[in-house]
Protein backbone atom coordinates (compact mmCIF):
# COMPACT_ATOMS: atom_id res chain seq x y z
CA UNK A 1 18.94 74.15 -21.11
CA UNK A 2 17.99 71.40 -18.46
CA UNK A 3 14.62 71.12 -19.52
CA UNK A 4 16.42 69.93 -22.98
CA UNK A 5 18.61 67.69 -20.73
CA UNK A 6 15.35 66.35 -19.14
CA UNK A 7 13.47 65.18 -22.00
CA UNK A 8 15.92 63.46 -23.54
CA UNK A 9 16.65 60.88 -20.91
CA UNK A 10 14.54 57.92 -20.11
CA UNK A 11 13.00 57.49 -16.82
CA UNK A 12 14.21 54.52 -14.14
CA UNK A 13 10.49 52.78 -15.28
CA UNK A 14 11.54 53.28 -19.10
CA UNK A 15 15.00 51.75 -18.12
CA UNK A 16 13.77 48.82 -16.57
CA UNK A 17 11.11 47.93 -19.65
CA UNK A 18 14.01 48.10 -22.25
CA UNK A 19 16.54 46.04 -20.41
CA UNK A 20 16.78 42.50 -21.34
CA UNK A 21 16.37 40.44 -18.41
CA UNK A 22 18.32 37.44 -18.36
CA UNK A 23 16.55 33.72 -19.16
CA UNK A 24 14.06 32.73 -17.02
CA UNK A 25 13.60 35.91 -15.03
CA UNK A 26 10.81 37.83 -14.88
CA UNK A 27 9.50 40.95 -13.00
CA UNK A 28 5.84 40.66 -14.18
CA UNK A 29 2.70 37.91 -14.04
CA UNK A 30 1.89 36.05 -17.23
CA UNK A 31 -0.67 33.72 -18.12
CA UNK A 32 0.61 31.07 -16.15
CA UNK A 33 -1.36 32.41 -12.64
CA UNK A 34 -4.61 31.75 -14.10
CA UNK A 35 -3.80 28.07 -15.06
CA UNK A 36 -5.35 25.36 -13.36
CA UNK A 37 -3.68 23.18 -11.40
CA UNK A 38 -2.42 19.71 -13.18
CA UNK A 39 -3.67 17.50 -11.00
CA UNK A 40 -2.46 13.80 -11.80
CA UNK A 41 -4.61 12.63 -8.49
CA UNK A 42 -7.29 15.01 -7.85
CA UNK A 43 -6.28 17.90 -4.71
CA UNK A 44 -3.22 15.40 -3.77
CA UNK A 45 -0.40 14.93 -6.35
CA UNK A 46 0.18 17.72 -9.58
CA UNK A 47 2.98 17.00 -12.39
CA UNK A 48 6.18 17.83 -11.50
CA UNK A 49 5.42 17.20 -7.46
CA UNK A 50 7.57 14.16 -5.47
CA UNK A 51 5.33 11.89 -2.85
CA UNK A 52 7.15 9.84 -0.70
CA UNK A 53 5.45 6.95 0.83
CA UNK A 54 6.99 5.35 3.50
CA UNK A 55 6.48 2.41 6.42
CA UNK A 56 7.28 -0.09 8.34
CA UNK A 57 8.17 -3.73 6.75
CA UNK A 58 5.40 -5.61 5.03
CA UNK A 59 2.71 -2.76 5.74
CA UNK A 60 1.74 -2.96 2.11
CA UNK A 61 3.71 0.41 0.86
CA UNK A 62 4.82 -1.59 -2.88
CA UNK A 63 0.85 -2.78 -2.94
CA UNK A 64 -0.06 0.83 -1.78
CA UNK A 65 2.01 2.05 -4.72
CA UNK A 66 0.74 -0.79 -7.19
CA UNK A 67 -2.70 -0.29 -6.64
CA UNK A 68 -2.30 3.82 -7.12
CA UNK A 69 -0.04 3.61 -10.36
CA UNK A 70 -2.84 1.00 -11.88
CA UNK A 71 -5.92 3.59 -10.66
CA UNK A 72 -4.01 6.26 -12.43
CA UNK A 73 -3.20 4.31 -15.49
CA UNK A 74 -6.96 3.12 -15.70
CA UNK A 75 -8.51 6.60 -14.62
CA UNK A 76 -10.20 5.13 -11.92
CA UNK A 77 -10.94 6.25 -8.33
CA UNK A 78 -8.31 5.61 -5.65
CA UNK A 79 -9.63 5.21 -2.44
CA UNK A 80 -11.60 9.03 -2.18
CA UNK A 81 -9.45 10.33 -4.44
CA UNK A 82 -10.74 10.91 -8.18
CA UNK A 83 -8.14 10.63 -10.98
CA UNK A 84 -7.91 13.13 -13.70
CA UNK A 85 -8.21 10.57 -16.78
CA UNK A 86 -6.04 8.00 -17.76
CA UNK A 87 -2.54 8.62 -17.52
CA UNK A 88 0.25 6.75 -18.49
CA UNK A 89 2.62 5.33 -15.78
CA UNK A 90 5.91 4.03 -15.79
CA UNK A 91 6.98 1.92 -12.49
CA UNK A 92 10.55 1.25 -11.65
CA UNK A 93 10.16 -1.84 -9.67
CA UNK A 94 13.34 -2.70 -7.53
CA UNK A 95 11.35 -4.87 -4.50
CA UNK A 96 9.45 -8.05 -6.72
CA UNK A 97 10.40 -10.15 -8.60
CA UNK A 98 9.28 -9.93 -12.62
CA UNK A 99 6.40 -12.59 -12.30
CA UNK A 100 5.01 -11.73 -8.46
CA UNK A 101 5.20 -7.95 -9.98
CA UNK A 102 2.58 -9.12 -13.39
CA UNK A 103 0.80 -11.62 -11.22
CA UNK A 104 -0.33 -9.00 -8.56
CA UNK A 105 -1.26 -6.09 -11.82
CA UNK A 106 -3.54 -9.00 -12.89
CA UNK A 107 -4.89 -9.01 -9.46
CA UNK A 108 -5.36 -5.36 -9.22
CA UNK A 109 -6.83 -4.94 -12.15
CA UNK A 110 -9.45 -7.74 -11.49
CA UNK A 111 -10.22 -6.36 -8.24
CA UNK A 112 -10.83 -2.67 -9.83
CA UNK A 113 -13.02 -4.58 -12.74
CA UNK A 114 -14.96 -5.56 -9.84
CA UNK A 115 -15.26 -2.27 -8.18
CA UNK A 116 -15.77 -0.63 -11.45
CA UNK A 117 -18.90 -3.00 -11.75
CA UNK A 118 -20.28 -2.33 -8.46
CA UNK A 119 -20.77 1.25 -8.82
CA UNK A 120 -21.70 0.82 -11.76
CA UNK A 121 -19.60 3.17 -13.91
CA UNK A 122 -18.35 3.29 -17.58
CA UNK A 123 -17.13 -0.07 -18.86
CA UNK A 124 -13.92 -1.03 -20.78
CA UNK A 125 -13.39 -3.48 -22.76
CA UNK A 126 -15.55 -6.07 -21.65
CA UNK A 127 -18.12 -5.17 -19.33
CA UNK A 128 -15.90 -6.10 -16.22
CA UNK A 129 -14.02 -8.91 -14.98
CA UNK A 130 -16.44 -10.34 -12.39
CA UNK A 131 -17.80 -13.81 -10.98
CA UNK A 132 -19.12 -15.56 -8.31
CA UNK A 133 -15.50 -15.62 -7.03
CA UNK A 134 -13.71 -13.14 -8.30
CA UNK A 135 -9.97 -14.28 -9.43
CA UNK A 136 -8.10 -11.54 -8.03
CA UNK A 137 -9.56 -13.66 -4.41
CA UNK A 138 -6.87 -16.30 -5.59
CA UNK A 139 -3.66 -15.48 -4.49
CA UNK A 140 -0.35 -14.71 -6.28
CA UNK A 141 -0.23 -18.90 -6.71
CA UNK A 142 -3.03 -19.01 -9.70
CA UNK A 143 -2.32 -17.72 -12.70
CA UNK A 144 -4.31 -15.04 -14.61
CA UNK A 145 -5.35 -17.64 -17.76
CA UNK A 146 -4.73 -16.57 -21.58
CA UNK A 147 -8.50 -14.84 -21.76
CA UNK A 148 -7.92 -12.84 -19.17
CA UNK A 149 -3.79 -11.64 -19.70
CA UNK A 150 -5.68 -10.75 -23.17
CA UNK A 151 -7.66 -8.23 -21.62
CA UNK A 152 -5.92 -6.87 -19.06
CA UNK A 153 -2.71 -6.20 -21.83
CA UNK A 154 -5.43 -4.48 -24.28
CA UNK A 155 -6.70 -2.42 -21.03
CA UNK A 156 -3.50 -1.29 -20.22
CA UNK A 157 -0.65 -1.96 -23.26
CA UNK A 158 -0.59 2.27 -23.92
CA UNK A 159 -0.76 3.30 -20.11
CA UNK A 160 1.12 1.25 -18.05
CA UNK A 161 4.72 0.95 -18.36
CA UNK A 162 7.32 -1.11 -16.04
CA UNK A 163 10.85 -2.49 -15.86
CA UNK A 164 12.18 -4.84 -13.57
CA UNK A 165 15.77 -4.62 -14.71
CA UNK A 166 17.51 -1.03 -13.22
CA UNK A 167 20.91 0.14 -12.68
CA UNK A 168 21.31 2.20 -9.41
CA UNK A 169 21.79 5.47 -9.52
CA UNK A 170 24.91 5.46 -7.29
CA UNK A 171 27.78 3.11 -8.20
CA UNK A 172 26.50 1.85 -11.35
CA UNK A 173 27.52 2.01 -14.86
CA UNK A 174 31.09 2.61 -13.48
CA UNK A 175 33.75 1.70 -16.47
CA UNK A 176 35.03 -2.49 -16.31
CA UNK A 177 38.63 -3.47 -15.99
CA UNK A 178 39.59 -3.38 -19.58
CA UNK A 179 36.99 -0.62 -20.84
CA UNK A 180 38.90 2.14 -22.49
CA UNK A 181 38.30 4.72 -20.08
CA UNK A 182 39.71 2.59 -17.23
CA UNK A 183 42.76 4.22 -17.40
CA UNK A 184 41.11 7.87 -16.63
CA UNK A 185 39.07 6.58 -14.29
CA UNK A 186 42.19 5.60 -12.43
CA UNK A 187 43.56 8.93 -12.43
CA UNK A 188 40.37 10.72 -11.79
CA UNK A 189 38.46 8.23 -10.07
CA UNK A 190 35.77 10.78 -8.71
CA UNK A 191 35.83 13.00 -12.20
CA UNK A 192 35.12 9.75 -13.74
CA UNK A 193 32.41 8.20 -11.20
CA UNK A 194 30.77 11.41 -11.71
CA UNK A 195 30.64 10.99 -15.70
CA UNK A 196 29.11 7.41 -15.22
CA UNK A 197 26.19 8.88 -13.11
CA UNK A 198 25.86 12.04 -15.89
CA UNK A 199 25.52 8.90 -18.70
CA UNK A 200 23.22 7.46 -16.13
CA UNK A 201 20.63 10.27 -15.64
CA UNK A 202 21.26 11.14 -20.08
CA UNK A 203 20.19 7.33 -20.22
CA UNK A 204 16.81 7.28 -17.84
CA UNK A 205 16.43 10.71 -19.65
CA UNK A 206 16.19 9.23 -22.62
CA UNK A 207 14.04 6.76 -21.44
CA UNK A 208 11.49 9.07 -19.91
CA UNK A 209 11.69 10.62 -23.64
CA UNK A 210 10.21 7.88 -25.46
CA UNK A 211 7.59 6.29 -22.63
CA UNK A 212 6.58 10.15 -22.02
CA UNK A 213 5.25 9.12 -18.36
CA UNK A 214 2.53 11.02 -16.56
CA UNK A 215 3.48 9.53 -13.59
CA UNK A 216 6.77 7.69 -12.37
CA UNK A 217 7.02 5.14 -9.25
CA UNK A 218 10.69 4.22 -7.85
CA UNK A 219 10.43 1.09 -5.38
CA UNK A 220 12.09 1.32 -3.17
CA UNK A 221 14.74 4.10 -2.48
CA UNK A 222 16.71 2.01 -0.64
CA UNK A 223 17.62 0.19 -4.17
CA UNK A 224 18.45 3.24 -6.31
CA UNK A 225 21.92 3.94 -4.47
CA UNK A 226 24.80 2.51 -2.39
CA UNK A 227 25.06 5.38 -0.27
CA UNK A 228 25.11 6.65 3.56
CA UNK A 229 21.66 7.72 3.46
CA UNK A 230 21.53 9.54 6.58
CA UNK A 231 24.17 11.69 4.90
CA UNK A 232 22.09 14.81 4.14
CA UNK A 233 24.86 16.25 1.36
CA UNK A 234 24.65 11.90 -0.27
CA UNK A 235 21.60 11.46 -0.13
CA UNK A 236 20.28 15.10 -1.49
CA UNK A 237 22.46 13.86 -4.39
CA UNK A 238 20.70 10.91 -4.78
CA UNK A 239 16.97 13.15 -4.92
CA UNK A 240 18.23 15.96 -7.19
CA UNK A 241 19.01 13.04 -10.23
CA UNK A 242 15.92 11.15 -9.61
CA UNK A 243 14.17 14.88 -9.78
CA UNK A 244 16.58 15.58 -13.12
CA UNK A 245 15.23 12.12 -14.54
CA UNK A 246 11.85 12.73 -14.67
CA UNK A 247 11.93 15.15 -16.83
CA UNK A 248 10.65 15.03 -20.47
CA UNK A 249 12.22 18.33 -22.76
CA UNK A 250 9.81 20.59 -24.50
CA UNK A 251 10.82 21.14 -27.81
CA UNK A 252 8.93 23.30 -30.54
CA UNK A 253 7.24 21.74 -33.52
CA UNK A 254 9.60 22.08 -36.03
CA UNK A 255 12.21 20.58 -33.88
CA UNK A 256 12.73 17.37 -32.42
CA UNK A 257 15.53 16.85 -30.69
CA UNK A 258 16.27 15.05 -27.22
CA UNK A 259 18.89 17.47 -26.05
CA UNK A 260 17.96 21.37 -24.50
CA UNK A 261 18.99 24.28 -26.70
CA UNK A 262 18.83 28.19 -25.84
CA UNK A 263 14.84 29.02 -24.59
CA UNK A 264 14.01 25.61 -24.36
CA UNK A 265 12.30 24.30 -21.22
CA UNK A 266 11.68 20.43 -19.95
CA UNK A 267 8.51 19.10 -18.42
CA UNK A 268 9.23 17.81 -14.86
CA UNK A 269 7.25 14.47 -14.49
CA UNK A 270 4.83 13.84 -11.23
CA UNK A 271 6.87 10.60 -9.25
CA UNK A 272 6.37 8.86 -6.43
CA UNK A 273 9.46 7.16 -4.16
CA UNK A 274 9.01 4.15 -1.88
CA UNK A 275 11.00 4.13 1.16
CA UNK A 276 11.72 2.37 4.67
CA UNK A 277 10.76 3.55 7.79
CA UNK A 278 13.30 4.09 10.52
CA UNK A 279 12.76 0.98 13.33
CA UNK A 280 12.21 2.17 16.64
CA UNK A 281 12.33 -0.20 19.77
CA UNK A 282 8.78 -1.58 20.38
CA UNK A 283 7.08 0.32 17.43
CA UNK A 284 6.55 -2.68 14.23
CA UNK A 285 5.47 -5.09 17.39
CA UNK A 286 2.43 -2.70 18.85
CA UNK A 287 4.10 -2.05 22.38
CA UNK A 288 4.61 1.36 21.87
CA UNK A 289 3.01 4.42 20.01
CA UNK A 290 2.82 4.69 16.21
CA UNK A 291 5.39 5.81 13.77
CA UNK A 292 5.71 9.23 12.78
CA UNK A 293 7.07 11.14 10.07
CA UNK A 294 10.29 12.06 12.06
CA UNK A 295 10.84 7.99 11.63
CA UNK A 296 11.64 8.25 7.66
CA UNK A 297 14.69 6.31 7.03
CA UNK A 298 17.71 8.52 6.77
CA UNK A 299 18.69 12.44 6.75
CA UNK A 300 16.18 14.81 6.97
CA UNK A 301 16.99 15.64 2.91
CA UNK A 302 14.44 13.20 2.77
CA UNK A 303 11.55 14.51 4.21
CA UNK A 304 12.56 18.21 3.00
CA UNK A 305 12.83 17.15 -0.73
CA UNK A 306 9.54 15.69 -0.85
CA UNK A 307 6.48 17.82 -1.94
CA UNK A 308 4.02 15.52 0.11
CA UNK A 309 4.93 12.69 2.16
CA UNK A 310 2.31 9.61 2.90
CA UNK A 311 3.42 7.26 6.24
CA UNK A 312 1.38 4.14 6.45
CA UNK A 313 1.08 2.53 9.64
CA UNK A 314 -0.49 0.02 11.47
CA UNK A 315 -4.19 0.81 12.92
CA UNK A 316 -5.69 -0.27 16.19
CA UNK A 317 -8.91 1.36 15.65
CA UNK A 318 -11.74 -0.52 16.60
CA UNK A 319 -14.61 -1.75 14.21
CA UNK A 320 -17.72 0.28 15.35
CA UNK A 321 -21.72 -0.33 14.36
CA UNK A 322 -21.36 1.96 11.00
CA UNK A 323 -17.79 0.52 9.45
CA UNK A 324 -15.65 -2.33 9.37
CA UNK A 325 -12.34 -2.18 11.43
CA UNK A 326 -10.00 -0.04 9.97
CA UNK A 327 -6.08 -2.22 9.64
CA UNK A 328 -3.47 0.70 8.75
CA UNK A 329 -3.73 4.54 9.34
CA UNK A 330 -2.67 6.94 6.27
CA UNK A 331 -1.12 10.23 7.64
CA UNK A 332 -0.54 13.16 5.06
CA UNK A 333 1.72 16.00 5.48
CA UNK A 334 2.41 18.57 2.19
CA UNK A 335 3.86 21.80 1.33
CA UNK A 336 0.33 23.08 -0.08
CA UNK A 337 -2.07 21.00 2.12
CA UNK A 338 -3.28 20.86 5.34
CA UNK A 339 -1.79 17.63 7.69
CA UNK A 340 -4.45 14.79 7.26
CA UNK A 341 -5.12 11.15 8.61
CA UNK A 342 -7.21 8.73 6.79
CA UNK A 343 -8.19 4.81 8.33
CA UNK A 344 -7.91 2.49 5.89
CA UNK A 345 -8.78 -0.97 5.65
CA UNK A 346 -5.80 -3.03 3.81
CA UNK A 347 -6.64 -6.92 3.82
CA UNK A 348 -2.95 -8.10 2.60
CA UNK A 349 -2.97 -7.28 -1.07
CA UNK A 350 -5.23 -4.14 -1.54
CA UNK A 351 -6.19 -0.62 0.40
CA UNK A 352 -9.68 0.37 0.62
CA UNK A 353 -11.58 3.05 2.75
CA UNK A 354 -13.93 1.24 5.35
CA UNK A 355 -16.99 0.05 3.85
CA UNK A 356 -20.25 1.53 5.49
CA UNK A 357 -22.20 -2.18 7.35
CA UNK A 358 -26.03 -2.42 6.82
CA UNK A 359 -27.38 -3.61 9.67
CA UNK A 360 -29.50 -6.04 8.40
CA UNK A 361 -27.17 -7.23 5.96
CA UNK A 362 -24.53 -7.55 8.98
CA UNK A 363 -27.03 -9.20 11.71
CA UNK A 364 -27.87 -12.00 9.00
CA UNK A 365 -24.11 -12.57 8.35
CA UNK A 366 -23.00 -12.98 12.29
CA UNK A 367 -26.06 -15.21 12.71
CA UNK A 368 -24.53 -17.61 10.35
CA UNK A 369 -20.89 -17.27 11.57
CA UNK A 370 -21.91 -17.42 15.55
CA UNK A 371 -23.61 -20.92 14.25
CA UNK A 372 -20.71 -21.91 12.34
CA UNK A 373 -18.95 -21.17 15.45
CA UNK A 374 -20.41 -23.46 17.54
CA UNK A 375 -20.73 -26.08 15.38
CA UNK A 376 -17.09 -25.86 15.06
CA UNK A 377 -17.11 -26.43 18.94
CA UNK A 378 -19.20 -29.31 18.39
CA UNK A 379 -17.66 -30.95 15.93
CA UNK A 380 -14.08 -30.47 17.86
CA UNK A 381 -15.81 -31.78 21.06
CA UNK A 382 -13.94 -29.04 22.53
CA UNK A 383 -14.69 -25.62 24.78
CA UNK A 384 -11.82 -24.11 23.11
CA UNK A 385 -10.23 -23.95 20.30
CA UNK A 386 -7.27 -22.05 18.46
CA UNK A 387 -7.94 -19.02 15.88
CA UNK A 388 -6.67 -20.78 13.28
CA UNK A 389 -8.47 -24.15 13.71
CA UNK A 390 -12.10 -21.85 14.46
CA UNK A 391 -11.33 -19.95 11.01
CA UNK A 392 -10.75 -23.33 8.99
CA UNK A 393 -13.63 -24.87 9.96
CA UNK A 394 -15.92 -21.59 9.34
CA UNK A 395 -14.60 -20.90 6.06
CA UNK A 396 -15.27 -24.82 5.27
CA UNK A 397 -18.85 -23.59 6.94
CA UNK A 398 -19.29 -21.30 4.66
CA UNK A 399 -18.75 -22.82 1.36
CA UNK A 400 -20.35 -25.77 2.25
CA UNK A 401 -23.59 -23.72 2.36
CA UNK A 402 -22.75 -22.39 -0.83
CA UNK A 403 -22.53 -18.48 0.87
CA UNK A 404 -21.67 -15.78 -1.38
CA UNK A 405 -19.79 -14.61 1.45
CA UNK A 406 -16.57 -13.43 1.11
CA UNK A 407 -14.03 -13.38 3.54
CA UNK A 408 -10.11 -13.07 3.51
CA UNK A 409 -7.96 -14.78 5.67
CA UNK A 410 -7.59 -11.57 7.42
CA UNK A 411 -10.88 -10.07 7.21
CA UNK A 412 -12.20 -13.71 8.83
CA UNK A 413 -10.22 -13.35 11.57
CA UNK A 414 -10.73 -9.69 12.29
CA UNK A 415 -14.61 -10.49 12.08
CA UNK A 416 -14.44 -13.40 14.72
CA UNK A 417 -12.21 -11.17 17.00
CA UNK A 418 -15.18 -8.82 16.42
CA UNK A 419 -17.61 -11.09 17.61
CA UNK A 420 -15.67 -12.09 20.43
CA UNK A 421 -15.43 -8.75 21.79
CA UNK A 422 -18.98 -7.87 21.47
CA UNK A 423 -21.09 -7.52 24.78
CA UNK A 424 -23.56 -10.19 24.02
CA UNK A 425 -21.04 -12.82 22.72
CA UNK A 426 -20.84 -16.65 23.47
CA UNK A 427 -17.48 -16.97 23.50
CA UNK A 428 -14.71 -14.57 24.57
CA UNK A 429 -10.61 -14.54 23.61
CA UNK A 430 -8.10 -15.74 25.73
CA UNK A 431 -4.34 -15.09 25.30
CA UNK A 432 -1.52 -17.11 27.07
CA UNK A 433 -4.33 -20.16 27.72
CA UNK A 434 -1.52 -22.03 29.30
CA UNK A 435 -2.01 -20.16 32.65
CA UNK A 436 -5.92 -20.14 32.68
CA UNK A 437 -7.12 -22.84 35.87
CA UNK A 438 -10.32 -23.44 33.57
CA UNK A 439 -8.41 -24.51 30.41
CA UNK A 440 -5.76 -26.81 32.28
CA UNK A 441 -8.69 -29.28 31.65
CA UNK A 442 -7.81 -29.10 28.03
CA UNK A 443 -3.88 -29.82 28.00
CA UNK A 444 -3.91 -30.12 24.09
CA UNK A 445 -5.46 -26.77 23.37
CA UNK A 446 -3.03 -24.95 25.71
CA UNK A 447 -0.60 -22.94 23.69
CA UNK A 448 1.26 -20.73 25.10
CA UNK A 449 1.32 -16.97 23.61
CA UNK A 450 -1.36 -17.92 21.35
CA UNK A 451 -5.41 -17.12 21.35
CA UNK A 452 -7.66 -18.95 21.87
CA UNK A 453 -11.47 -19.22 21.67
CA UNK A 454 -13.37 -19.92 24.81
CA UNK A 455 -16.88 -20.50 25.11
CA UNK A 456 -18.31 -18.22 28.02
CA UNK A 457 -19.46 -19.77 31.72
CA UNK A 458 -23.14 -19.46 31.64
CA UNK A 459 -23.30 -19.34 27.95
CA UNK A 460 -26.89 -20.73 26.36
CA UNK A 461 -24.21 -23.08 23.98
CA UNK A 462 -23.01 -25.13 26.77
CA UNK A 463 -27.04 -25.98 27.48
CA UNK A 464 -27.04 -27.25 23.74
CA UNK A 465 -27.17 -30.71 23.76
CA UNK A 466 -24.53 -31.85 21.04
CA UNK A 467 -21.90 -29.22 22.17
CA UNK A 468 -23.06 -30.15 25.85
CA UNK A 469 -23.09 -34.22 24.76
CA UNK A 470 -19.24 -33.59 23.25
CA UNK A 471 -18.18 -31.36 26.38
CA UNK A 472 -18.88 -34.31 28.62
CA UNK A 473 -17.53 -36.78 26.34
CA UNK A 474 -14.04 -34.91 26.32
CA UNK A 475 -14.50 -34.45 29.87
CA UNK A 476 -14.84 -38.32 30.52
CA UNK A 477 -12.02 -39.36 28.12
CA UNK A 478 -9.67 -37.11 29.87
CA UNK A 479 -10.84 -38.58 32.97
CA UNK A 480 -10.60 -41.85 31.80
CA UNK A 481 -7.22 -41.08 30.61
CA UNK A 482 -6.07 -40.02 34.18
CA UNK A 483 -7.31 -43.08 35.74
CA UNK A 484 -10.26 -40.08 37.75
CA UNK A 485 -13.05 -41.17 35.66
CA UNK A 486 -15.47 -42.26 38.54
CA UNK A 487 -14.57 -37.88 40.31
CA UNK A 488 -14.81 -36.87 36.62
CA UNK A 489 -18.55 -37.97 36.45
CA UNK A 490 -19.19 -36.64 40.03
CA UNK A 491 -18.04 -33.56 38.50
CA UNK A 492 -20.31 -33.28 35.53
CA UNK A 493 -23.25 -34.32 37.59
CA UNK A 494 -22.85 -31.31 39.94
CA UNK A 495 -22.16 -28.90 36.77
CA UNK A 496 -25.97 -30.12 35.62
């Protein structure tokens, strides 16, 4: 009689297999585990994952965040990281204005055109956008021109989305005096602020719908809310509607509809957030050590929500024989990758990894900028001069001989700092001149605070007769200006 019993009920195994778990559990593997990973930027940022990027002031974090979204869009290389085709983007852009925002993706995309033709890759469209000075070089003051805006809204009309005009997502699209839920908003003001933001995230919803972004940028944070941010329970608010709007819904192929039914599923879309860095004393002005990631801006929901956080900061690292200097300092930290720290070089407008020098490439260049150096001395009948008056005159230098040479403003004067600082220079740098007995000589070049220039004692350019011809000149004219000219030339004579 119990071996009748027995056989006719299941097992706990045979339970468990008929049971109808509810939707979205599961107690075994599917295929999903043997999926690759959908990388948007190559072993750094898959779709669905949040990056925050974050720094000080004017570091460059909207041009860090520009240049990426326009790599992505174009499927090109950003800095050593490759990009998984072309995928299209859709920027939120809080921080520029409209026209500074298209003049600068002009620039970008120039500037990649340019890379693009250097190493020599697959073309589109035209073969690049290239020349003997290449327009991105300009400045946000020149525009594009019609042929090029032709090009560069072919390249990128299906890829690259942006919108200049937002709503926050915390105190926006609240009901007017007069609207017809005013009333219940008065009675229930939270019930009702909390409907506006529900319309809010439906709305951006819809939006990701229809643009169907690989990729989303919000810059900056800072602009998406009206909230305590160093409220952990606010501001974790805040990150779970961003993370609800991008999200696109799966639906099956014989229906299309924007809203989730029963079994349906949505997409969650890659995105990247811009945000602040928390100001320490000392730390933006270089007297004390760099940022860190405990300096994000706000409550620690900030660093916790993101998958993989990216703090750009400002680089001291000296320029040695093999690279250029590198000018900000990349620091990684992820849930799925190890900590990492990249130098960077970022001249202003773009990022780029430290170019390798050739020697002899790099030897013939500082031959022609120590001459234009000192004929800068010459011409200034001066033993010193300010940083900004040496780089004028070199950069006039320089395309007065018609040099391909191309230097930035800041790359100039990083390279004559460079030179300064080398062991076998003529010249060295002196800050706070003001003080210095040997420049008291010069009362118009003093400046205090500032750097300046100073040709060495014992340097082979003061033996040079026009430099040494204008040296005594100003020498004698100061003199002669004192009423000491006759001690002046006593002076010089011993010097000889």
């Amino acid at each position: 009689m119990s071996n009748a019993v027995n056989t006719l009920m299941p097992s706990v195994s045979e339970v468990n297999q008929q049971k109808i778990l509810p939707y979205g559990v599961q107690n075994t593997l599917d295929d999903t585990v043997n999926e690759k990973i959908p990388w948007i930027i190559e072993k750094l940022l898959a779709e669905g994952e949040q990056m925050l990027v974050f720094g000080a002031p004017k570091v460059g974090k909207s041009q860090f965040a520009l240049q990426l979204s326009l790599c992505v869009a174009l499927g090109e290389p950003f800095l050593d990281w490759s990009i998984s085709g072309r995928r299209r983007v859709l920027y939120l852009n809080f921080e520029m204005g409209k026209r500074t925002f298209m003049l600068r993706i002009a620039r970008h995309y120039s500037r990649l055109m340019e890379e693009r033709k250097k190493r020599g890759g697959l073309k589109m469209g035209k073969e690049y956008i290239a020349s003997e000075n290449p327009w991105h070089e300009s400045g946000d003051d020149v525009p594009p021109g019609p042929e090029l805006l032709k090009e560069i809204n072919e390249a990128i009309k299906d890829y690259l989305f942006f919108c200049s005009d937002l709503k926050s997502l915390e105190g926006d699209h609240i009901p007017k005096t007069g609207d017809s839920t005013q009333k219940a908003k008065a009675s229930n003001p939270k019930g009702e602020d909390e409907a506006s933001k529900e319309r809010l995230v439906r709305h951006w919803q819809s939006v990701m719908k229809e643009v169907e972004p690989d990729l989303v940028i919000i810059d900056t944070l800072s602009k998406t809310h009206s909230i305590n941010e160093s409220d952990n329970s606010e501001i974790q608010q805040v990150l779970l509607r961003i993370r609800q709007i991008c999200s696109i819904p799966v639906t099956t192929e014989d229906e299309n509809q924007s809203g989730l039914r029963e079994g349906e599923t949505r997409k969650d879309i890659a995105h990247i957030i811009v945000h602040h860095a928390r100001k320490s004393p000392g730390e933006f002005s270089g007297k004390g050590n760099y940022l860190t990631l405990d300096n994000i801006r706000g409550g620690s929901a900030i660093r916790a929500e993101a998958d993989l956080i990216f703090g750009i900061f400002p680089s001291k690292k000296p320029a040695n024989a093999s690279h250029e200097k590198a000018t900000r300092i990349l620091t990684l930290e992820a849930r799925n990758l190890p900590p990492d720290e990249k130098y960077v070089y970022f001249d202003t407008f773009a990022f780029a990894l430290p170019q390798e020098r050739s020697q002899e490439n790099e030897e013939a260049k500082d031959e022609v900028l120590n001459r234009l150096i000192m004929d800068a001395f010459v011409q200034s009948k001066m033993r010193g001069l300010m940083i900004k008056t040496l780089q004028m005159k070199v950069r006039a230098g320089l395309i007065n001989r018609g040099r391909s040479d191309k230097y930035s403003e800041n790359a100039l004067e990083n390279r004559l700092k460079y030179l300064a600082q080398r062991p076998d220079s003529q010249f060295e740098i002196r800050v706070k001149a003001g003080v210095e007995k040997q420049t008291a000589e010069y009362p118009h070049e003093r400046n205090q605070g500032k750097i300046l220039f100073w040709i060495k004692d014992g340097s082979p350019w003061l033996d040079e007769e026009p430099l040494k011809a204008a040296i005594m000149a100003h020498q004698l004219n100061l003199a002669g200006k004192s009423g000491n000219r006759k001690n002046a030339i006593g002076r010089l004579a011993k010097r000889q």
